[in-house]
Protein backbone atom coordinates (compact mmCIF):
# COMPACT_ATOMS: atom_id res chain seq x y z
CA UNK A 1 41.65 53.77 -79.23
CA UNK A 2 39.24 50.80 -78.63
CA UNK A 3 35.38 51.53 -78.78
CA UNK A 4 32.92 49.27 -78.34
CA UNK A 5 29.10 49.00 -77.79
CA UNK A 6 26.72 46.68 -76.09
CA UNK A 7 23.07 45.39 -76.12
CA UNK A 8 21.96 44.71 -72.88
CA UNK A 9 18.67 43.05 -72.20
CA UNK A 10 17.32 44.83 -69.90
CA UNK A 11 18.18 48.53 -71.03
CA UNK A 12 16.87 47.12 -74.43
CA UNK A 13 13.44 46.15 -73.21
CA UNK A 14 13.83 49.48 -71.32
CA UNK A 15 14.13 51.57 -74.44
CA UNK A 16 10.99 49.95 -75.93
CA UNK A 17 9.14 50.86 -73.23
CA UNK A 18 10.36 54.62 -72.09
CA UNK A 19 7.59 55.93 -73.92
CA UNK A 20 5.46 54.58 -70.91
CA UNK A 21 8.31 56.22 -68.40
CA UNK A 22 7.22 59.29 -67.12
CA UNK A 23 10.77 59.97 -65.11
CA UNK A 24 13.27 59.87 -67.34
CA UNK A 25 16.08 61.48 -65.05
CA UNK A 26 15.82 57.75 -63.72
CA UNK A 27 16.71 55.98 -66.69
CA UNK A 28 19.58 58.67 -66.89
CA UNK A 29 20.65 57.91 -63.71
CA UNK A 30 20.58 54.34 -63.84
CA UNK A 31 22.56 54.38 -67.17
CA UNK A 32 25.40 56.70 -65.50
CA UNK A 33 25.14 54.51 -62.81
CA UNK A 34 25.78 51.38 -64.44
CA UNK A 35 28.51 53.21 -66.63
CA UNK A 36 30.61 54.10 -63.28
CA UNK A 37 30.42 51.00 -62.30
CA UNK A 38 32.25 49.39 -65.50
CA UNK A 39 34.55 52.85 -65.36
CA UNK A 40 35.34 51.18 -61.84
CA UNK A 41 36.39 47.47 -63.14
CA UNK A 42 38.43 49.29 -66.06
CA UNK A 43 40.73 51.70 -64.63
CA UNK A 44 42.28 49.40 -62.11
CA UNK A 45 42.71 46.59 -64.56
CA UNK A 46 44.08 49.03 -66.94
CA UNK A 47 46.58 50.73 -64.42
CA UNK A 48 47.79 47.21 -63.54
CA UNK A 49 48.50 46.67 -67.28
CA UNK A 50 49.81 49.53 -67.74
CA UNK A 51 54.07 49.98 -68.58
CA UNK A 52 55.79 51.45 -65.67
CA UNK A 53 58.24 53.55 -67.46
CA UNK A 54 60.32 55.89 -65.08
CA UNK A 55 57.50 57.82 -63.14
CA UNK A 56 54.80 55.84 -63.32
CA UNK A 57 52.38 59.02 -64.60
CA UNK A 58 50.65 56.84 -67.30
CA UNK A 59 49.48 54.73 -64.51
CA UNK A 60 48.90 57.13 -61.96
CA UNK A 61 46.80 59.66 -64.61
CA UNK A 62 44.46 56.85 -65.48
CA UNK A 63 40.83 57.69 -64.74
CA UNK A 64 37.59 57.58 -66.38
CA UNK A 65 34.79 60.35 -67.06
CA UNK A 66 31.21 59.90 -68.32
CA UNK A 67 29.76 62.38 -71.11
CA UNK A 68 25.99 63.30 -72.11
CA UNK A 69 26.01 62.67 -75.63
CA UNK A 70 24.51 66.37 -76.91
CA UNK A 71 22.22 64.39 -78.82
CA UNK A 72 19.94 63.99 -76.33
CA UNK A 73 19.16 66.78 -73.33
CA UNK A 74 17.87 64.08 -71.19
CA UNK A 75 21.00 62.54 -70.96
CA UNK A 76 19.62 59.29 -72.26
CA UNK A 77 22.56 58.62 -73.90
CA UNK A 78 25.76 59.12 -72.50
CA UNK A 79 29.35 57.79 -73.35
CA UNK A 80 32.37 55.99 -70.67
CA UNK A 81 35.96 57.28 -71.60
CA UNK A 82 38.71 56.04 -70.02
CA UNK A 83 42.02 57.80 -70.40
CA UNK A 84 45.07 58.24 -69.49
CA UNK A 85 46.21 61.75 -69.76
CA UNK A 86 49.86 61.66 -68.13
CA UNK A 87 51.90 64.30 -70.30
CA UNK A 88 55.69 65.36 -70.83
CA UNK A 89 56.28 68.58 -71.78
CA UNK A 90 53.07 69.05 -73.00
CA UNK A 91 52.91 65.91 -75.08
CA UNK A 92 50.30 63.04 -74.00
CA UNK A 93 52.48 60.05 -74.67
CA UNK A 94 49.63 57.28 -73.81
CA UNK A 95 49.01 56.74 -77.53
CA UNK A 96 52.83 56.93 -78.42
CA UNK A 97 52.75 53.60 -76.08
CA UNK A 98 49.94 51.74 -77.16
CA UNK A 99 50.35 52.97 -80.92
CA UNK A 100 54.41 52.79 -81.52
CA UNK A 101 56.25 55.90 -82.97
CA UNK A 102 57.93 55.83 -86.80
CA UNK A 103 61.64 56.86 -86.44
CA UNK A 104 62.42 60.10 -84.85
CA UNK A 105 65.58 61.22 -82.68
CA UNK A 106 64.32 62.20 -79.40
CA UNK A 107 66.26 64.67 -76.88
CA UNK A 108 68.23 61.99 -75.16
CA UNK A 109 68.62 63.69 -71.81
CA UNK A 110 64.71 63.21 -71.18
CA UNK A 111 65.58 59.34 -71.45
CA UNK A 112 67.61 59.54 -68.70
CA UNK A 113 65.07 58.96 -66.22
CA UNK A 114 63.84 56.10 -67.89
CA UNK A 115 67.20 54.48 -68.29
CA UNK A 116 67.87 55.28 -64.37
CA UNK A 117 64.33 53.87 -63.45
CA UNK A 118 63.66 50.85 -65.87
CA UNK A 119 67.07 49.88 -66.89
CA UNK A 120 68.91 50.59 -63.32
CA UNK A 121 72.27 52.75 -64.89
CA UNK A 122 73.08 55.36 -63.26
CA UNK A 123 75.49 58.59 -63.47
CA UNK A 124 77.48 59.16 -66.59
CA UNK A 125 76.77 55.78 -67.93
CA UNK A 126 73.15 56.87 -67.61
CA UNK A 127 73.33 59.76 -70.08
CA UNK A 128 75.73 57.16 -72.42
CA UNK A 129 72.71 54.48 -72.48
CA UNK A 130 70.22 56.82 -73.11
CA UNK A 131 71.82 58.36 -76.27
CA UNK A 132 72.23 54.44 -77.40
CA UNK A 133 68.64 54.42 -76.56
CA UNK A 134 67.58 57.63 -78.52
CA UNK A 135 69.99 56.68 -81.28
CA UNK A 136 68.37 53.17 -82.01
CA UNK A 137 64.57 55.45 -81.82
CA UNK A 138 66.05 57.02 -84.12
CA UNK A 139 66.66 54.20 -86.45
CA UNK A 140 63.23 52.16 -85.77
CA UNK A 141 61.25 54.53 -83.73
CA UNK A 142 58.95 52.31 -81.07
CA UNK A 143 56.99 49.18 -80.91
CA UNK A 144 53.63 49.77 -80.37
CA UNK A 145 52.28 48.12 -76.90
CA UNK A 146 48.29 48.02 -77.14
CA UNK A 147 48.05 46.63 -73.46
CA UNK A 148 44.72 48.19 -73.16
CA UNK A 149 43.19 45.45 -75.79
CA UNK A 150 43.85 43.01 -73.15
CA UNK A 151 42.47 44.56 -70.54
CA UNK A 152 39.10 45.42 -72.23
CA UNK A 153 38.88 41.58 -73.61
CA UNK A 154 39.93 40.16 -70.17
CA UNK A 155 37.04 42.07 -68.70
CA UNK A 156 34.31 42.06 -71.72
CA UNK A 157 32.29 39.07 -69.75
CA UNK A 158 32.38 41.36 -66.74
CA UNK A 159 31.24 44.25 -68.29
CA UNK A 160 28.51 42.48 -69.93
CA UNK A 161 27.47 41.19 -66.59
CA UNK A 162 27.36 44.74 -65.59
CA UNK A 163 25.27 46.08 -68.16
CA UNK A 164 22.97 43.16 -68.30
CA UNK A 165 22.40 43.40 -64.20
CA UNK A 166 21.54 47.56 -64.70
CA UNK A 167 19.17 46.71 -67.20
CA UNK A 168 17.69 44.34 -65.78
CA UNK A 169 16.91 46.56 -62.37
CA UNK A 170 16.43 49.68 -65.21
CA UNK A 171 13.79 47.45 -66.87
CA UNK A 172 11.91 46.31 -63.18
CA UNK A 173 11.95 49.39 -61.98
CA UNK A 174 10.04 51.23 -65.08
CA UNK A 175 7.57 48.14 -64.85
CA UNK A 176 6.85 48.25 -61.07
CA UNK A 177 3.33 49.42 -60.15
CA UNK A 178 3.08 53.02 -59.05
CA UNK A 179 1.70 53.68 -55.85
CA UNK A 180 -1.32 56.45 -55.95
């Protein structure tokens, strides 16, 4: 899983001066604002990078949520996780993807789809290619595919931009005059 964290000017200078901010719900606000709005770049980047595999779930389950860190009641600081949380039979296989798998024989009939979808056999040959399939798993499990460190450094300027533009209205707005 990829984390990262970012300085932005303007929600730095905004920190250094929230002492002087007497609505803080604001600053909250404009933080999960700005945090939606890089949850919007990422998931459509990421579903377009995403493998198809046979039923597209991993792509279609890919969505982002925010969190208030429990830290802080204010909800001053808060936390953007995208994820994709497409399971099979109970098993959420986005990090067997991105991570690989060590050598294990899995049930070949659940490959089936996948070898109909993504390798176009059908019928009996189907089930024939997909014990091949489960058979060589079994031998050198999967090859990691971290497509999602791609899409986070293809859009790191963007996000940056993002940040840096909330911050900078965060850091105007606390510094506006207040009208009596």
């Amino acid at each position: 899983m990829a984390e990262i964290e970012f300085r932005a000017k303007g929600f730095s200078e905004a920190a250094a001066s929230l002492k002087r901010a007497s609505d803080p719900e604001m600053v909250a606000a404009r933080l999960n604002q700005m945090l939606r709005r890089v949850g919007r770049l990422l998931v459509p980047a990421l579903k377009a990078a995403t493998p198809r595999g046979a039923t597209h779930h991993l792509r279609n389950y890919t969505h982002f949520r925010i969190f208030p860190l429990p830290t802080t009641p204010t909800g001053m600081a808060q936390r953007l996780e995208v994820r994709q949380s497409a399971q099979s039979d109970g098993y959420f296989y986005g990090m067997a993807v991105i991570s690989g798998t060590r050598p294990h024989f899995p049930p070949y009939r659940a490959l089936i789809p996948w070898v109909e979808a993504v390798l176009g056999v059908h019928g009996k040959r189907a089930s024939s290619v997909a014990f091949l399939v489960a058979r060589k798993i079994s031998r050198v499990g999967t090859q990691p595919n971290p497509y999602h460190e791609g899409v986070l450094a293809g859009n790191m300027a963007a996000i940056q931009g993002i940040v840096d533009q909330e911050g900078a209205a965060l850091s105007a707005e606390l510094w506006k005059p207040r009208r009596a």
